[in-house]
C-alpha atoms as a PDB file:
ATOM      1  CA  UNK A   1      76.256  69.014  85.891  1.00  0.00           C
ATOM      2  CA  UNK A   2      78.503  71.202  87.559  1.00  0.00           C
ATOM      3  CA  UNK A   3      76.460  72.938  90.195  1.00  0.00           C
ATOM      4  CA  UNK A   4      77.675  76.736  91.340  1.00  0.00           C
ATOM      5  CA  UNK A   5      76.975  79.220  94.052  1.00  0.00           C
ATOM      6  CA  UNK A   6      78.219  83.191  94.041  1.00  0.00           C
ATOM      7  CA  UNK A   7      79.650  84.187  97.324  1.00  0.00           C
ATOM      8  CA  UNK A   8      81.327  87.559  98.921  1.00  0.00           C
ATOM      9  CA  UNK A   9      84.647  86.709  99.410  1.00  0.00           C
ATOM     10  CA  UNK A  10      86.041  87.618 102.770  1.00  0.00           C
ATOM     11  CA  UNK A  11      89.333  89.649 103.061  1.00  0.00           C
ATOM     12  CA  UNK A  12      90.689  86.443 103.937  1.00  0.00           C
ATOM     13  CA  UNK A  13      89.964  84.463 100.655  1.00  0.00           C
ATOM     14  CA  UNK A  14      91.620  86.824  98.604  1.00  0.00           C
ATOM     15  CA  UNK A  15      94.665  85.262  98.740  1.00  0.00           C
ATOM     16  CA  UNK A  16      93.182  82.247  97.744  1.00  0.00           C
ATOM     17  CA  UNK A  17      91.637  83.853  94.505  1.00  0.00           C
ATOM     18  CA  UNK A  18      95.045  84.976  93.269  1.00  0.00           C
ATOM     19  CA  UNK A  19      95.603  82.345  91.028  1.00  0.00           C
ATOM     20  CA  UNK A  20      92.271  83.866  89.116  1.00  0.00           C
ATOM     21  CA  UNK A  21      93.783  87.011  89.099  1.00  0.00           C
ATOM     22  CA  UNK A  22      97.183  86.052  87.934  1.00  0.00           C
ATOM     23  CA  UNK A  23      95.193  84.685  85.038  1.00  0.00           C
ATOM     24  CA  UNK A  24      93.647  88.143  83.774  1.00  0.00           C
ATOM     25  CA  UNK A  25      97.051  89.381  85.134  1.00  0.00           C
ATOM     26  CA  UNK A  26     100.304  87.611  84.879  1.00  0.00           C
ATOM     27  CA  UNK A  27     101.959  90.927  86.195  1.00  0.00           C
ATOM     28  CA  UNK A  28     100.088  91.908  89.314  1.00  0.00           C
ATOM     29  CA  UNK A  29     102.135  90.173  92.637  1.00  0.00           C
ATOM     30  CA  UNK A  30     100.216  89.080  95.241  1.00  0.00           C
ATOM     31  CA  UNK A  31     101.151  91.757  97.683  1.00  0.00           C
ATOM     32  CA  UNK A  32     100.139  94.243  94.918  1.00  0.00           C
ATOM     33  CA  UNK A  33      96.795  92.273  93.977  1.00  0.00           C
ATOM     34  CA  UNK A  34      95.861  92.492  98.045  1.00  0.00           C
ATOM     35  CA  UNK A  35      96.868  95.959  98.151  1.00  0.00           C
ATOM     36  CA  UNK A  36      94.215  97.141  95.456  1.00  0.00           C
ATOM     37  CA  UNK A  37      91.852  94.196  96.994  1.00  0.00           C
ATOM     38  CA  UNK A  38      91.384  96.380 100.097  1.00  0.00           C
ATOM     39  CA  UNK A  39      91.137  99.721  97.732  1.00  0.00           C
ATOM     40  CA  UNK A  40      88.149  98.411  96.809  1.00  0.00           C
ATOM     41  CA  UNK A  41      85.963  97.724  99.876  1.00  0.00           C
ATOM     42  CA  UNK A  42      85.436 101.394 100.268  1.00  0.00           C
ATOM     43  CA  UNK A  43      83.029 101.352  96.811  1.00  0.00           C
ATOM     44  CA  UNK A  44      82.980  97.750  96.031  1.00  0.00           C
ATOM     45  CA  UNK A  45      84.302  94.166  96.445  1.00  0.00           C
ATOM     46  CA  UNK A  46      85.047  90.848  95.338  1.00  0.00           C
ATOM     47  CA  UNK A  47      82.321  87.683  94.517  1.00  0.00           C
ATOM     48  CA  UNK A  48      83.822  83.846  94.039  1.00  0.00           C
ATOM     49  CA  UNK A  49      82.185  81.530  91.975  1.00  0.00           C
ATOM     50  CA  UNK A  50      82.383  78.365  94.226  1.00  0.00           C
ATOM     51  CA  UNK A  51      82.115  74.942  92.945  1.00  0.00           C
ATOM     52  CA  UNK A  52      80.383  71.805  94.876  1.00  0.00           C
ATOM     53  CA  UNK A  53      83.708  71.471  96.180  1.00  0.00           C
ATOM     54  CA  UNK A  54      84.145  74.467  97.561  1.00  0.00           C
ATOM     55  CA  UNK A  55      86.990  74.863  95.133  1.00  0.00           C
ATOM     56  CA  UNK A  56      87.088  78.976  93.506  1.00  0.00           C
ATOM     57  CA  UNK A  57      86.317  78.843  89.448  1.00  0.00           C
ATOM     58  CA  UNK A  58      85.448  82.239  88.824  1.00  0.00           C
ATOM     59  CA  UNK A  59      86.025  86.381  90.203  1.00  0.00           C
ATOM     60  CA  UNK A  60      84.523  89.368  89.855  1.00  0.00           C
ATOM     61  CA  UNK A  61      86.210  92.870  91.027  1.00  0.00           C
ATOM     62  CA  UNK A  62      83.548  95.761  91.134  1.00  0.00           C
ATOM     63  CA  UNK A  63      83.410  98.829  92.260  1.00  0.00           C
ATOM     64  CA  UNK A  64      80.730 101.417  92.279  1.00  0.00           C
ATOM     65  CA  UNK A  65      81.237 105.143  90.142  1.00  0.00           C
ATOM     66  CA  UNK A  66      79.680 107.636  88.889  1.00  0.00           C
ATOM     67  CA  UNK A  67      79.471 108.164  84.782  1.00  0.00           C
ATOM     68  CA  UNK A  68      79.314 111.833  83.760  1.00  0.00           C
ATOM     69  CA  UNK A  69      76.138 110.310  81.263  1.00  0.00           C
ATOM     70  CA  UNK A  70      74.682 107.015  82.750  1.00  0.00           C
ATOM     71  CA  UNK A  71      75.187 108.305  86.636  1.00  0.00           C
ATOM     72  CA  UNK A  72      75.998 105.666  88.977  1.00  0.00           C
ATOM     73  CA  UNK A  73      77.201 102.375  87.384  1.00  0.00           C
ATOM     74  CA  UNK A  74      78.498  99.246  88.596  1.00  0.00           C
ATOM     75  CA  UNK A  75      82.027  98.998  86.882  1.00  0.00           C
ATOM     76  CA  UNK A  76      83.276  95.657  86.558  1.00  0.00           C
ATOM     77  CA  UNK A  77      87.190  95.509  86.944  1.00  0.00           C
ATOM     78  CA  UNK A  78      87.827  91.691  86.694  1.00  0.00           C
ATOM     79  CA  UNK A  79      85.747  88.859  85.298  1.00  0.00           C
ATOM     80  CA  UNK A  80      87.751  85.546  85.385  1.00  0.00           C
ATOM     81  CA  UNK A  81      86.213  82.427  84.878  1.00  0.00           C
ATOM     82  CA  UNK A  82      87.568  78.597  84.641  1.00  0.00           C
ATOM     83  CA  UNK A  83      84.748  76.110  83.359  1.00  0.00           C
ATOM     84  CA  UNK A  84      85.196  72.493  81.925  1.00  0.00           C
ATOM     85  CA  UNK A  85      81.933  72.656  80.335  1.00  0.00           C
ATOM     86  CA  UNK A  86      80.927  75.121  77.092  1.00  0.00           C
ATOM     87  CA  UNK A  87      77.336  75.946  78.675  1.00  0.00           C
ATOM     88  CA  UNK A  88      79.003  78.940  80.306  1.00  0.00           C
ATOM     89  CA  UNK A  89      76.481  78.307  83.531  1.00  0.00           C
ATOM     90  CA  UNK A  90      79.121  79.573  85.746  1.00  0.00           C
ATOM     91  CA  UNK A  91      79.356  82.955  84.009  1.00  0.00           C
ATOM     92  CA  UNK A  92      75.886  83.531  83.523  1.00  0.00           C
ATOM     93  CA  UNK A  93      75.691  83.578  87.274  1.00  0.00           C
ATOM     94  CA  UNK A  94      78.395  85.798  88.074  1.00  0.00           C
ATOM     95  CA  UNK A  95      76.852  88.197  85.488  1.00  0.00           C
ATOM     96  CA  UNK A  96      73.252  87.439  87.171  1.00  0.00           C
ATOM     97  CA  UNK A  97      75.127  88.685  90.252  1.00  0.00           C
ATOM     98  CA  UNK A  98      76.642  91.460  89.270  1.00  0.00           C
ATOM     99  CA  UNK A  99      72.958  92.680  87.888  1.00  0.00           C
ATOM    100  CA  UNK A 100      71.627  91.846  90.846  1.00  0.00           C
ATOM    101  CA  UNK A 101      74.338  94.019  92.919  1.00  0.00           C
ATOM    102  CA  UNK A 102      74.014  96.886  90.572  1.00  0.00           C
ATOM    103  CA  UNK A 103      70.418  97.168  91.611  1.00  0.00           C
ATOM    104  CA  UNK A 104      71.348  96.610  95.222  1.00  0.00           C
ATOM    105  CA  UNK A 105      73.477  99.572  94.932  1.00  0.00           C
ATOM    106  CA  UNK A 106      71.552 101.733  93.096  1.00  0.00           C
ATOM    107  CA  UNK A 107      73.117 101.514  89.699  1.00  0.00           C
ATOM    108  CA  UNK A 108      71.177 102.669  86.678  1.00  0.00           C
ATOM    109  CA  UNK A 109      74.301 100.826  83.916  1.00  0.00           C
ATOM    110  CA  UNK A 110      77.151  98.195  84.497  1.00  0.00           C
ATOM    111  CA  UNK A 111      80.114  98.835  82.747  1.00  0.00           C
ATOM    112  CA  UNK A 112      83.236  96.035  81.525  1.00  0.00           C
ATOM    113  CA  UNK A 113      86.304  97.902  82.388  1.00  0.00           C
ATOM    114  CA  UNK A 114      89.207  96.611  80.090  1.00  0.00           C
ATOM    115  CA  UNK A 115      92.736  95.653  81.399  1.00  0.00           C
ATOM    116  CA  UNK A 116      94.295  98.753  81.199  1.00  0.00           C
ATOM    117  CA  UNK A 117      91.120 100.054  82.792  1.00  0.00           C
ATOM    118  CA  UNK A 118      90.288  97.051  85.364  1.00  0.00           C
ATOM    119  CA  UNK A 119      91.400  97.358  89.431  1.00  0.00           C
ATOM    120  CA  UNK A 120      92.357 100.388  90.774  1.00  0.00           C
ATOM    121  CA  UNK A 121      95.605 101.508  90.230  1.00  0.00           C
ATOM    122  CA  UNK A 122      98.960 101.030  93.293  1.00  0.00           C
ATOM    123  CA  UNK A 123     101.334  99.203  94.345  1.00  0.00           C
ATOM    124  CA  UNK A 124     101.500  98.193  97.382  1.00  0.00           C
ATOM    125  CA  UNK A 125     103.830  99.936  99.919  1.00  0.00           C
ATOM    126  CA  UNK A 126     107.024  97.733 100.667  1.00  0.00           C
ATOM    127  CA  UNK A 127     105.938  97.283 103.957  1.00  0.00           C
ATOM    128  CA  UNK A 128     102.440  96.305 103.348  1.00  0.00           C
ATOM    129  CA  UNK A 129     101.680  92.494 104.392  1.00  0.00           C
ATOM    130  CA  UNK A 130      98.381  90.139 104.026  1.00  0.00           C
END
């Protein structure tokens, strides 16, 4: 059984998740996916789903904001996830851990942002680098 652990990723293993995100989004370059990467440390961040061999099968993007109704809420932006088997273990755990940060961070709701919804909107300027 295929046995998975939930980690921050580091500014530096963003790059290395952007196959994920070219998955949820064929259109976002790397320079742009980086770009709105960084946007999000100020209110939230990334978390890898790591196989046994250290390999990335899964991303979340989150960010905490404040709903006019529910108050603050943990809004997930991306949720990409590449398993071989149907039990869906490796999602359960990056949903485990995004309940676990929404309580972390005070958040009363978690809310699925769609596509058009998901990371925070830019592009990144032409001289922006990784």
């Amino acid at each position: 059984m295929q046995e998975y652990t939930v980690v921050d990723l580091s500014e530096e293993e963003l790059e290395a998740a952007y196959f994920l995100v070219h998955a949820a989004h064929p259109d976002l370059s790397l320079e742009d996916w980086l770009f709105r990467a960084r946007l999000l440390e100020s209110s939230g961040g990334a978390l890898g789903l790591r196989g046994p061999d250290d390999m990335l099968f899964g991303l979340m993007t989150y960010r905490r904001q404040k709903h006019p109704r529910a108050g603050a809420t943990l809004a997930i932006d991306m949720l990409t996830v590449f398993e071989l088997v149907r039990n869906g273990s490796g999602r359960r755990l990056l949903l485990e851990a995004a309940q676990g940060r929404a309580d972390r961070l005070g958040c009363a709701a978690i809310a699925f942002r769609g596509a058009d919804q998901g990371l925070p909107s830019g592009r990144a300027p032409s001289n922006f680098g990784p």
